[in-house]
C-alpha atoms as a PDB file:
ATOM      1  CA  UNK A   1      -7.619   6.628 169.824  1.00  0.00           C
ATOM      2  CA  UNK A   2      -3.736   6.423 169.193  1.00  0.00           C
ATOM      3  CA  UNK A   3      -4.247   2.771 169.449  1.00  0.00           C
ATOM      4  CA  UNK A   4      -7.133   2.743 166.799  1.00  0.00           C
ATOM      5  CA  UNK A   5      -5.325   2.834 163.142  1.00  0.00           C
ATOM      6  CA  UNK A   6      -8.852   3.585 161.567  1.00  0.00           C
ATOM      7  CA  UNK A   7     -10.124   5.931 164.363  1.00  0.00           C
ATOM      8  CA  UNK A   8      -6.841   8.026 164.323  1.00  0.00           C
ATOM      9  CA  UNK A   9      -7.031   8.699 160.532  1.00  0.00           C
ATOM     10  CA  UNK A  10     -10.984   9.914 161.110  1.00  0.00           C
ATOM     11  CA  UNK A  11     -10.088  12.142 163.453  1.00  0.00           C
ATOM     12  CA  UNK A  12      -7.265  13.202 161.783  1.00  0.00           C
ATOM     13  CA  UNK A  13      -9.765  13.773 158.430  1.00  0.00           C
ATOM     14  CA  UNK A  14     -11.715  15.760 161.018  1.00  0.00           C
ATOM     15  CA  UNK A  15      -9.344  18.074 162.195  1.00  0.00           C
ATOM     16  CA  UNK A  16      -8.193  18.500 158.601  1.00  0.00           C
ATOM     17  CA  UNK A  17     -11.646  19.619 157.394  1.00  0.00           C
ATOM     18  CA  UNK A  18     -12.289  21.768 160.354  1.00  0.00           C
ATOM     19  CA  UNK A  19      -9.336  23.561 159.622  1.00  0.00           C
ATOM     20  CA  UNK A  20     -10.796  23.809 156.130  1.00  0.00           C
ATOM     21  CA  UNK A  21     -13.828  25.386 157.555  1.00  0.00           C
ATOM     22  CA  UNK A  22     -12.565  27.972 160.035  1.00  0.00           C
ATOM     23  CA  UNK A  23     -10.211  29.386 156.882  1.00  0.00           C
ATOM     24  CA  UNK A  24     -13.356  29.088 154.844  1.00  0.00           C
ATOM     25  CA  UNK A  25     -15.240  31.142 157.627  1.00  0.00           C
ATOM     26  CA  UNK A  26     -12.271  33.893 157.326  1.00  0.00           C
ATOM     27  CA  UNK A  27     -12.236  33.945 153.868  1.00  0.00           C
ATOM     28  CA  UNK A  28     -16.017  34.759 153.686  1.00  0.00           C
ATOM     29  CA  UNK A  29     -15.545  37.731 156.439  1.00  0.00           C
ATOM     30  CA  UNK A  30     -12.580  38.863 154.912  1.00  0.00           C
ATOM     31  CA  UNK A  31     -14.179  38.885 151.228  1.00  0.00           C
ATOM     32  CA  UNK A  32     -17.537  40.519 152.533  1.00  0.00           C
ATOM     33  CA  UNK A  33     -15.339  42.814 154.218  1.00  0.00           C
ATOM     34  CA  UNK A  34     -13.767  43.770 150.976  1.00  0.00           C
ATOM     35  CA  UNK A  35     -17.029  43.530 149.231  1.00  0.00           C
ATOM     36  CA  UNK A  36     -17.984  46.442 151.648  1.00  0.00           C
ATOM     37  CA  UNK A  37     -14.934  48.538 150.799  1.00  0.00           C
ATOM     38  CA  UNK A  38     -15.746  48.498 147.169  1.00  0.00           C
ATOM     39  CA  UNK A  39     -12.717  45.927 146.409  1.00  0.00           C
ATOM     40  CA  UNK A  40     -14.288  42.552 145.779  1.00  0.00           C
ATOM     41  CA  UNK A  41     -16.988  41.488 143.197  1.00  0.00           C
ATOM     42  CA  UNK A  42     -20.553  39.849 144.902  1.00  0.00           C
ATOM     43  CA  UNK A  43     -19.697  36.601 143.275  1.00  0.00           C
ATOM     44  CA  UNK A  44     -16.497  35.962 144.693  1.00  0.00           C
ATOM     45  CA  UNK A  45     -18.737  36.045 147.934  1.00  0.00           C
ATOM     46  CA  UNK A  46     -20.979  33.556 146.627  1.00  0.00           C
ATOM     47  CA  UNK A  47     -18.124  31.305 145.800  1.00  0.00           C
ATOM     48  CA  UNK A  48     -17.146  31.617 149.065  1.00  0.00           C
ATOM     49  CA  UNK A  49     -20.509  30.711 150.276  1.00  0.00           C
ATOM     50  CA  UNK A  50     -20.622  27.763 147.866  1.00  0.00           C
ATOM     51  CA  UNK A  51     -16.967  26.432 149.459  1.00  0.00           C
ATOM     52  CA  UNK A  52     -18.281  26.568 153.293  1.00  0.00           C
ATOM     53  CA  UNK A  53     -21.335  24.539 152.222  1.00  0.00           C
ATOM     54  CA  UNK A  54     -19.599  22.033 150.625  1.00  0.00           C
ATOM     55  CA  UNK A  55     -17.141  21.358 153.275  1.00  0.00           C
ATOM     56  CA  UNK A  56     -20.272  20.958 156.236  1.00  0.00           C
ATOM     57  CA  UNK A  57     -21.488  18.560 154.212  1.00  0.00           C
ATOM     58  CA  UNK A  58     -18.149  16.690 153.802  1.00  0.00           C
ATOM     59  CA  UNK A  59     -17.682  17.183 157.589  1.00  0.00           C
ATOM     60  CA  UNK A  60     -21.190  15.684 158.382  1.00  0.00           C
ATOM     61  CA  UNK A  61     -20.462  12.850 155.729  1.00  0.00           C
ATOM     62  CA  UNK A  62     -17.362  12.228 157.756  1.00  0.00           C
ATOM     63  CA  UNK A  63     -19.075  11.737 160.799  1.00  0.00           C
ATOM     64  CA  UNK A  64     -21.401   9.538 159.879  1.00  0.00           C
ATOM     65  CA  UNK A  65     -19.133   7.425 158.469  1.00  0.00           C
ATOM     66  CA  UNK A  66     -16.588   7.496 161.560  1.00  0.00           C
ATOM     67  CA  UNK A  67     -19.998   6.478 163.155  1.00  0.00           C
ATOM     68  CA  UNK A  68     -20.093   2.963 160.474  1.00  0.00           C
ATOM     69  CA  UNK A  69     -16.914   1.962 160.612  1.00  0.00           C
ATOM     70  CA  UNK A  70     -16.760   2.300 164.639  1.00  0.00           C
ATOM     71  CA  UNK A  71     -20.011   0.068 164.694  1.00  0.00           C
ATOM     72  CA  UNK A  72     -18.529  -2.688 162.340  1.00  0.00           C
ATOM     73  CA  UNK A  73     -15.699  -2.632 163.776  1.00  0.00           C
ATOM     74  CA  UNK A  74     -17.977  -3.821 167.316  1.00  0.00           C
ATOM     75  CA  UNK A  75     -20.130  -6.029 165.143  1.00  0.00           C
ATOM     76  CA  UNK A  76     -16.504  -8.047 164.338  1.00  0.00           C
ATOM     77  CA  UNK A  77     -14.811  -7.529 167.567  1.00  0.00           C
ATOM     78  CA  UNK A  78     -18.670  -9.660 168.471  1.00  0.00           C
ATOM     79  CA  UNK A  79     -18.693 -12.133 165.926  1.00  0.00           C
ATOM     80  CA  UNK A  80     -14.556 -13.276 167.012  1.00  0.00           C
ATOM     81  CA  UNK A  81     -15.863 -13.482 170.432  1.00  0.00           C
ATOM     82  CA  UNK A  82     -18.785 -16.336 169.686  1.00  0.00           C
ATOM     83  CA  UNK A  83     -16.073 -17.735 167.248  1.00  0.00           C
ATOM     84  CA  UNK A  84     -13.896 -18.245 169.551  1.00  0.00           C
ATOM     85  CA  UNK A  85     -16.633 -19.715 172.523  1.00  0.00           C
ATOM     86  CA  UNK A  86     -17.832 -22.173 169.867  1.00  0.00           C
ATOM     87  CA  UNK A  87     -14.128 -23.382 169.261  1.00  0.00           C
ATOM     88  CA  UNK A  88     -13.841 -24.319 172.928  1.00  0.00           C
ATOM     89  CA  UNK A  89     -16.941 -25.889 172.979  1.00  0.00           C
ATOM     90  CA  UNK A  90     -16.443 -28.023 169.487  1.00  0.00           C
ATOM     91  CA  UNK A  91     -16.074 -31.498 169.835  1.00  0.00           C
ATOM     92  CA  UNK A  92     -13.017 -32.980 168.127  1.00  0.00           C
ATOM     93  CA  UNK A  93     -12.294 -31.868 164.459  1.00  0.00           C
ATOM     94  CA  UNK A  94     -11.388 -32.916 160.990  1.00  0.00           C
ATOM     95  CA  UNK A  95      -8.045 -31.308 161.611  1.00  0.00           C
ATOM     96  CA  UNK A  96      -7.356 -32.416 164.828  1.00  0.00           C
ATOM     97  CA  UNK A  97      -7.840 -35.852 163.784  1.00  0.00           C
ATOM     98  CA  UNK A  98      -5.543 -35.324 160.955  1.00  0.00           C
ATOM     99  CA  UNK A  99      -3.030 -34.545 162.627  1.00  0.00           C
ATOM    100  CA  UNK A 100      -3.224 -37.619 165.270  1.00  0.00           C
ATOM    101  CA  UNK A 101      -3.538 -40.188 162.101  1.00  0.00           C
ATOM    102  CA  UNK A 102      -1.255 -38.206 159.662  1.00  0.00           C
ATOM    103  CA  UNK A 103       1.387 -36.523 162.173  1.00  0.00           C
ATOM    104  CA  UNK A 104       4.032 -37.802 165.078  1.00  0.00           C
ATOM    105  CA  UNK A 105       2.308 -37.010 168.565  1.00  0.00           C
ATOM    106  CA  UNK A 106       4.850 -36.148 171.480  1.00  0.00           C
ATOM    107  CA  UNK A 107       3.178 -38.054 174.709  1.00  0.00           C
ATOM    108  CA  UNK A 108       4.713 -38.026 178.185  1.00  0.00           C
ATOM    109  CA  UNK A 109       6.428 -41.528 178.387  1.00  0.00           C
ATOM    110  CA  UNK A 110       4.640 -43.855 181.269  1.00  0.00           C
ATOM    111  CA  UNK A 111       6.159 -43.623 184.324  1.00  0.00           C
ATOM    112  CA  UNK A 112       8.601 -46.970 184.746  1.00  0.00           C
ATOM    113  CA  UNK A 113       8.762 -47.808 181.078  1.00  0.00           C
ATOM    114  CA  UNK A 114      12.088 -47.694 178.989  1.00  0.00           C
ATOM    115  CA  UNK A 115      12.237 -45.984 176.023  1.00  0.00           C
ATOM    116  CA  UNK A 116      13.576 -47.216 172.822  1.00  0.00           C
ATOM    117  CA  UNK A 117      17.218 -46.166 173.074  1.00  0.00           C
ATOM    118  CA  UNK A 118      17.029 -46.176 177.078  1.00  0.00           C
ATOM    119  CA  UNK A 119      18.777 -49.463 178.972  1.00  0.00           C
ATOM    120  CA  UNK A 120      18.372 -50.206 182.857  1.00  0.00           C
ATOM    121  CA  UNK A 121      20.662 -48.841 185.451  1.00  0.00           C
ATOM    122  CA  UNK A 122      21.898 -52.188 185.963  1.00  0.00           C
ATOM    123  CA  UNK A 123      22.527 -53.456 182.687  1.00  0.00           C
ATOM    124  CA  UNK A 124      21.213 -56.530 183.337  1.00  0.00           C
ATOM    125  CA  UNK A 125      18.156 -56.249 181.016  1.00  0.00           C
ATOM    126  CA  UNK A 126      17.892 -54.616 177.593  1.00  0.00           C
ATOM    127  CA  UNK A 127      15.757 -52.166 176.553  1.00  0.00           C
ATOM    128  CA  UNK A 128      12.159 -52.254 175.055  1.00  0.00           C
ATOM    129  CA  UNK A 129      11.639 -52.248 171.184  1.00  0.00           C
ATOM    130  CA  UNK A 130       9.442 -49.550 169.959  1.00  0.00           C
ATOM    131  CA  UNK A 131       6.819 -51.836 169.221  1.00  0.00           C
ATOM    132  CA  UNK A 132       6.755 -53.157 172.993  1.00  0.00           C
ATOM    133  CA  UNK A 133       7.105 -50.069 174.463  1.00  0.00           C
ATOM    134  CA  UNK A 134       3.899 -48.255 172.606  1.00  0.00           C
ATOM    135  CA  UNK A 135       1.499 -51.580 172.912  1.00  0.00           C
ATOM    136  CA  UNK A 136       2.481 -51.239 176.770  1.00  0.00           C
ATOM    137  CA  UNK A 137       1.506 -47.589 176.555  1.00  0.00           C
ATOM    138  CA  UNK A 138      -1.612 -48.183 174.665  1.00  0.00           C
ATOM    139  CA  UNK A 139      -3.107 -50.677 176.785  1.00  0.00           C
ATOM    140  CA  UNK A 140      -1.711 -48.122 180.097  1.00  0.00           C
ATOM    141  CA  UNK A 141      -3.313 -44.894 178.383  1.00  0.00           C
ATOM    142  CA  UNK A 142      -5.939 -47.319 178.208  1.00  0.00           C
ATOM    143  CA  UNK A 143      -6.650 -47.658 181.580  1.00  0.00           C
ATOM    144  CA  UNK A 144      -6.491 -44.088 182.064  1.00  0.00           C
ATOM    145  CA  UNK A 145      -9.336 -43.696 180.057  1.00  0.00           C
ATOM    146  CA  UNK A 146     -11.564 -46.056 181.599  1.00  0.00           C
ATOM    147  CA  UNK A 147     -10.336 -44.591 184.718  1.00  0.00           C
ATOM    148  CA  UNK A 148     -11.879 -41.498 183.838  1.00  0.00           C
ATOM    149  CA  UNK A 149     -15.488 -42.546 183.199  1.00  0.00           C
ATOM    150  CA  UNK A 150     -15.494 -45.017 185.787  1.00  0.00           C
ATOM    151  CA  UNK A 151     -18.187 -44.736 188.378  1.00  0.00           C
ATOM    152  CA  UNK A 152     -20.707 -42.299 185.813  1.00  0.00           C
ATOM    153  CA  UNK A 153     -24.005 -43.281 185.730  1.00  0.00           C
ATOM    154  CA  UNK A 154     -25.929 -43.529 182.532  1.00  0.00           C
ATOM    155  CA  UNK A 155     -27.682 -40.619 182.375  1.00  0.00           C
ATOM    156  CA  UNK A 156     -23.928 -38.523 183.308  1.00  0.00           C
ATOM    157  CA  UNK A 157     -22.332 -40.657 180.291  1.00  0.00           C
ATOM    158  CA  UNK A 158     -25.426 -38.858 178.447  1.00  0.00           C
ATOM    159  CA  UNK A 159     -25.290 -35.733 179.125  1.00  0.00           C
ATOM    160  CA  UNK A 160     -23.969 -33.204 176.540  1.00  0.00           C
ATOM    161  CA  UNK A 161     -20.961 -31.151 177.290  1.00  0.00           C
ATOM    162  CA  UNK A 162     -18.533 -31.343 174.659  1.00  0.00           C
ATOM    163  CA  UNK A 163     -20.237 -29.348 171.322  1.00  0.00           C
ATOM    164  CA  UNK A 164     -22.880 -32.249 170.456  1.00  0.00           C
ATOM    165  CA  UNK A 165     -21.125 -35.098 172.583  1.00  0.00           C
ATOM    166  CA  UNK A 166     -21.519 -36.117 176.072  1.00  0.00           C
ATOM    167  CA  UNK A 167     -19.584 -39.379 177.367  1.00  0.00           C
ATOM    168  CA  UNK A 168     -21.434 -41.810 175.578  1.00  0.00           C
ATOM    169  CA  UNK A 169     -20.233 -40.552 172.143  1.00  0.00           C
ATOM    170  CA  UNK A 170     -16.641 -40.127 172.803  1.00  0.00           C
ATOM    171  CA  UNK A 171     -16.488 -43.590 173.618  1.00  0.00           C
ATOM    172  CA  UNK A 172     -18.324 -44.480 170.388  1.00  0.00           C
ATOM    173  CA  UNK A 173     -16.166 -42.307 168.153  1.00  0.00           C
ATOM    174  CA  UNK A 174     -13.125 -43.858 169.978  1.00  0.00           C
ATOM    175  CA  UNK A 175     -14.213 -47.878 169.407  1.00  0.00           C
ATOM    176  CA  UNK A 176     -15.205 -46.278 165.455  1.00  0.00           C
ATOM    177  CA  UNK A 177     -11.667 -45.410 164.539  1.00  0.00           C
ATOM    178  CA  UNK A 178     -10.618 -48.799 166.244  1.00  0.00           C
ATOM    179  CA  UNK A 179     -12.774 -50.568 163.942  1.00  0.00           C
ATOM    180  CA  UNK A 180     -11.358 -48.412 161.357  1.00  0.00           C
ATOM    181  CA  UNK A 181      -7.479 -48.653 162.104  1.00  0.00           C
ATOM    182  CA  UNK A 182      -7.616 -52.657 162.657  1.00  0.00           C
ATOM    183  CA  UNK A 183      -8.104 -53.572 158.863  1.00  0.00           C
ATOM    184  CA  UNK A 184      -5.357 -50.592 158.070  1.00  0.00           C
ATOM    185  CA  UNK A 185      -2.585 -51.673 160.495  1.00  0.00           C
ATOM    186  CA  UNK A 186      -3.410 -55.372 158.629  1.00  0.00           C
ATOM    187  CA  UNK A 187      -2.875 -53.800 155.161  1.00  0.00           C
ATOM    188  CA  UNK A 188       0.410 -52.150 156.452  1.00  0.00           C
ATOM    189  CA  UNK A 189       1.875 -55.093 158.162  1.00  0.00           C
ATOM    190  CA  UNK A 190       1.735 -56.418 154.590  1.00  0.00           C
ATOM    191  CA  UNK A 191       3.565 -53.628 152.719  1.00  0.00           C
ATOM    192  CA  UNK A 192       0.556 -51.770 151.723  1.00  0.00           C
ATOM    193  CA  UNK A 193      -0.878 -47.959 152.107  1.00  0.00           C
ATOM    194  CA  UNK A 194      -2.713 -47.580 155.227  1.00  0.00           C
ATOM    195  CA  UNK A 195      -5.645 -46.528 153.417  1.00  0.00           C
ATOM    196  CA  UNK A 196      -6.685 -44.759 149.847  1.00  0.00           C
ATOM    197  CA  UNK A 197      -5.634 -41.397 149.742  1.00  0.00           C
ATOM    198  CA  UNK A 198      -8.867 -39.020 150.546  1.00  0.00           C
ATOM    199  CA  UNK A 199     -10.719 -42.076 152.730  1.00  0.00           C
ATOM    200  CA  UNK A 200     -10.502 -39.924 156.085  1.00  0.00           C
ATOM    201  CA  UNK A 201     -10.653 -36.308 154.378  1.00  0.00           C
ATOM    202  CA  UNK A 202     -13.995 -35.670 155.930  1.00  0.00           C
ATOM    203  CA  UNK A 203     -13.096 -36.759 159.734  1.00  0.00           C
ATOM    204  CA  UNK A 204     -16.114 -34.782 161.293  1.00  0.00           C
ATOM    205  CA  UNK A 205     -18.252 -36.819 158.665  1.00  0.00           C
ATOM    206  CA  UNK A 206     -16.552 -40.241 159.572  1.00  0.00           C
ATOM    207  CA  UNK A 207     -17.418 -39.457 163.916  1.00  0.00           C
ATOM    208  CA  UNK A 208     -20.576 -38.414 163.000  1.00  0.00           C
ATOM    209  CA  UNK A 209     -21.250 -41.620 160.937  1.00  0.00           C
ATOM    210  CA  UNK A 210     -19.706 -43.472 164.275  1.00  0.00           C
ATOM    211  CA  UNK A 211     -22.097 -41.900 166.575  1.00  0.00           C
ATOM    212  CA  UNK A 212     -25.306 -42.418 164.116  1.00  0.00           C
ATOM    213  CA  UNK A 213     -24.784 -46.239 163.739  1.00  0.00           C
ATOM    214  CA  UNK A 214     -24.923 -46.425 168.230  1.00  0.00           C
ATOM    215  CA  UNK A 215     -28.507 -44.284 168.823  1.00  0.00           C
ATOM    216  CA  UNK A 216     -30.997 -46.093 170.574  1.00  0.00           C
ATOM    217  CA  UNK A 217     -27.672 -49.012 171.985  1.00  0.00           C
ATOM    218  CA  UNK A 218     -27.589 -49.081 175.879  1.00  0.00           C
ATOM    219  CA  UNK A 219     -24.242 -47.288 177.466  1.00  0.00           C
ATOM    220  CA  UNK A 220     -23.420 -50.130 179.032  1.00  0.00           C
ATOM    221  CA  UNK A 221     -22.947 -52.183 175.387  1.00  0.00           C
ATOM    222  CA  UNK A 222     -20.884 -49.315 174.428  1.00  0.00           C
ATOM    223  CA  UNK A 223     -18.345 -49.360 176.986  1.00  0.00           C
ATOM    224  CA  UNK A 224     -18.203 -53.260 176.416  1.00  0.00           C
ATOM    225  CA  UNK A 225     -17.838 -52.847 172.742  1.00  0.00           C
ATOM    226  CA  UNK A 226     -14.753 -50.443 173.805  1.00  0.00           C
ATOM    227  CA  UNK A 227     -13.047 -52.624 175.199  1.00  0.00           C
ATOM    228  CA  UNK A 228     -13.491 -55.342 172.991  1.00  0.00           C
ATOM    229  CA  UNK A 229     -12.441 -53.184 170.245  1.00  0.00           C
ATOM    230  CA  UNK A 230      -9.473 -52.066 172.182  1.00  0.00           C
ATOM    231  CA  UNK A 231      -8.218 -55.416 172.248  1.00  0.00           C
ATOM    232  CA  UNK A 232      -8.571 -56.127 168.776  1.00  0.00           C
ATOM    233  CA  UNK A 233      -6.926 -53.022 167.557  1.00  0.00           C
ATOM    234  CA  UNK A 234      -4.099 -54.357 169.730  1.00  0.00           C
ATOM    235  CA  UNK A 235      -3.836 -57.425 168.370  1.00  0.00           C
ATOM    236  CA  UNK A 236      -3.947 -55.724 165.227  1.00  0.00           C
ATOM    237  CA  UNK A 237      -1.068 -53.707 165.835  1.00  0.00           C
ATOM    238  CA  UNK A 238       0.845 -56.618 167.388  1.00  0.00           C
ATOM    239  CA  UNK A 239       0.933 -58.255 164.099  1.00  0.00           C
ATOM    240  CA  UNK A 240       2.598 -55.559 162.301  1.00  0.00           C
ATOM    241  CA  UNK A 241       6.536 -56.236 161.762  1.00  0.00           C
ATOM    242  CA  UNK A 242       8.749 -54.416 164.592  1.00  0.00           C
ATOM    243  CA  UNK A 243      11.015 -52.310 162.095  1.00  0.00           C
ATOM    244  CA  UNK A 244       7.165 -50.811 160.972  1.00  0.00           C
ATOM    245  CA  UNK A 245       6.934 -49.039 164.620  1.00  0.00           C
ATOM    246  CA  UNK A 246      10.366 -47.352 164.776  1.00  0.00           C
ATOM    247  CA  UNK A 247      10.889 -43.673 164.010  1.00  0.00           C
ATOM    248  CA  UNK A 248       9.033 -42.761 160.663  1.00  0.00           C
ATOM    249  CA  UNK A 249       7.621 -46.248 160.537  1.00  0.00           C
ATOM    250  CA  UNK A 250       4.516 -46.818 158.092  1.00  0.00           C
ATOM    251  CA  UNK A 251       2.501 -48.381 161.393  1.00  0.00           C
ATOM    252  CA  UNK A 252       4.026 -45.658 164.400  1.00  0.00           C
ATOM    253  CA  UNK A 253       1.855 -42.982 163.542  1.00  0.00           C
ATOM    254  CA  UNK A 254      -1.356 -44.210 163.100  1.00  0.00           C
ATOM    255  CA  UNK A 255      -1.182 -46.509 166.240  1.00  0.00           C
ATOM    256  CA  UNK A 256      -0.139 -43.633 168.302  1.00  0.00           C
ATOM    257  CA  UNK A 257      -3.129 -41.398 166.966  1.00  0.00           C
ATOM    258  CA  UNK A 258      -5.412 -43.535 167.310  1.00  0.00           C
ATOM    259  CA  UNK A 259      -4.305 -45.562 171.083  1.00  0.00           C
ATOM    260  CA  UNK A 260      -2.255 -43.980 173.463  1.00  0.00           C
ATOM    261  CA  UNK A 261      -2.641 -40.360 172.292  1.00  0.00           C
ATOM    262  CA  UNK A 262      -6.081 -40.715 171.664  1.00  0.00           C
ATOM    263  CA  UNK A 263      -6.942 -42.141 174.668  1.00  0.00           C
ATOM    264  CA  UNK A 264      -5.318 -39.609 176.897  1.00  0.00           C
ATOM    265  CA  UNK A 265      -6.969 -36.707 175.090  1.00  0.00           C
ATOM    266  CA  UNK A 266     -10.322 -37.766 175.586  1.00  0.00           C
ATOM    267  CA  UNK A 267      -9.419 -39.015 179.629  1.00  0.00           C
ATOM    268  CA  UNK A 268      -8.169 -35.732 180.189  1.00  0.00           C
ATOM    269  CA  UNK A 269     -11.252 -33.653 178.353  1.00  0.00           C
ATOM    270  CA  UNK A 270     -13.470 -36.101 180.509  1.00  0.00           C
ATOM    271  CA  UNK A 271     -11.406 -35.910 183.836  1.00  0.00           C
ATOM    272  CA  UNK A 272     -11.690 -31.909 183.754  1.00  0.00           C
ATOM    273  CA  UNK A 273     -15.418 -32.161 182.864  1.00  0.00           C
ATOM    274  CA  UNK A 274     -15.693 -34.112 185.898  1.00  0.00           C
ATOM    275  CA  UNK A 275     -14.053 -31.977 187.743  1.00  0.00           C
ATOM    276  CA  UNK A 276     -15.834 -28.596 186.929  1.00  0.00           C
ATOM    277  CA  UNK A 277     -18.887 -30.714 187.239  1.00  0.00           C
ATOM    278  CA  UNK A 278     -17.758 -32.010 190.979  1.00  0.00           C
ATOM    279  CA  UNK A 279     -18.658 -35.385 190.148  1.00  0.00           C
END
């Protein structure tokens, strides 16, 4: 109970009015005590009486309502539980997509590929620009993506496990914001916004559009249209001026959101899937 704010002040209210009660109760004896002696009028009794009544009732009105608050408190402590199994089970969301297109992302760097300040151990060779380095690790998270769903057959790229998704529509909402970022890395390579403010404000609306436009398309024209789309947002990108890719660069942060760190969220939501699933 100590642990319990609400249920330690109730019980302290309790023991409060049961204190009230039991002097109450000695009151009354002692008054119809004196009342028998000849020392205390009948209506101080009554008073009395009155007193002890009212403070049952508060005492009864005080457990029913330790009762109401212990069973909404339950009813909550409920509700944050399916809260929080829905949020493990939604598929990828407004915010999260936000962040990707609007934020840095931190990504392991590939294994064997210099970074943008790194040179070689032999000093032979100089390092890779930014822009080199993340269209190499693009086209490498790439792989590990199409690693992942490799070998599924079509009704396992169907099957729902992620919220409303199942294989077939991550793939679809990844070739939509391809489509999407090609024209806007095309527009920044020319010195212009990426897009109108408020065009991507509604991201669950935008991969639900995505997914919509595919129903009734065969898998396999979905994982060729991935690829295909891959490329171009690639060749997109590989248009842009280098000095738009460094640090803080108008065309660093949506590339990255959308490719490489895109790519290796969904590969590793898909690879665990696969795993649980023992497929």
């Amino acid at each position: 109970m100590l642990q319990d704010p609400i249920l330690w002040l109730f019980g302290l209210s309790v023991a409060l009015l049961t204190i009230g009660v039991v002097g109450a109760i000695v009151s009354t004896r002692r008054a119809r005590a004196r009342e028998r002696a000849g020392e205390t009028p009948a209506s101080d009794v009554g008073t009395q009486l009155i007193r002890f009544h009212e403070l049952q009732a508060e005492l009864r009105r005080l457990g029913e309502e330790g009762q109401r608050v212990r069973a909404e408190r339950d009813e909550l402590q409920a509700v944050l539980g399916r809260l929080s199994a829905l949020l493990e089970r939604a598929p990828v969301s407004g915010q999260s997509r936000w962040r990707r297109l609007g934020l840095p992302i931190s990504q392991p760097q590939a294994p064997g590929v210099s970074g943008p300040d790194e040179t070689h151990s032999t000093g032979e060779e100089p390092a890779m620009s930014d822009k080199a380095t993340l269209l190499r690790d693009a086209d490498q998270a790439f792989e590990e993506l199409r690693e992942s769903f490799e070998g599924l057959s079509d009704d396992e790229m169907r099957r729902v496990w992620l919220g409303s998704w199942g294989v077939r529509e991550i793939l679809v909402h990844i070739s939509g914001w391809h489509h999407e970022m090609v024209p806007a890395l095309g527009r920044i390579a020319t010195g212009e916004a990426a897009y109108a403010p408020g065009t991507y404000d509604n991201f669950d609306a935008w991969n639900a559009r995505f997914v919509d436009r595919k129903t009734g398309v065969k898998t396999s024209e979905i994982v060729a249209e991935l690829h295909v789309s891959h490329r171009a947002f690639l060749d997109a990108a590989a248009a842009v001026p280098e000095p738009l890719f460094a640090t803080g660069g108008a065309a660093r942060d949506p590339f990255e959101g959308t490719g490489a760190g895109h790519y290796r969220e969904h590969a590793t939501q898909i690879r665990q899937w696969r795993q649980a699933q023992g497929s």
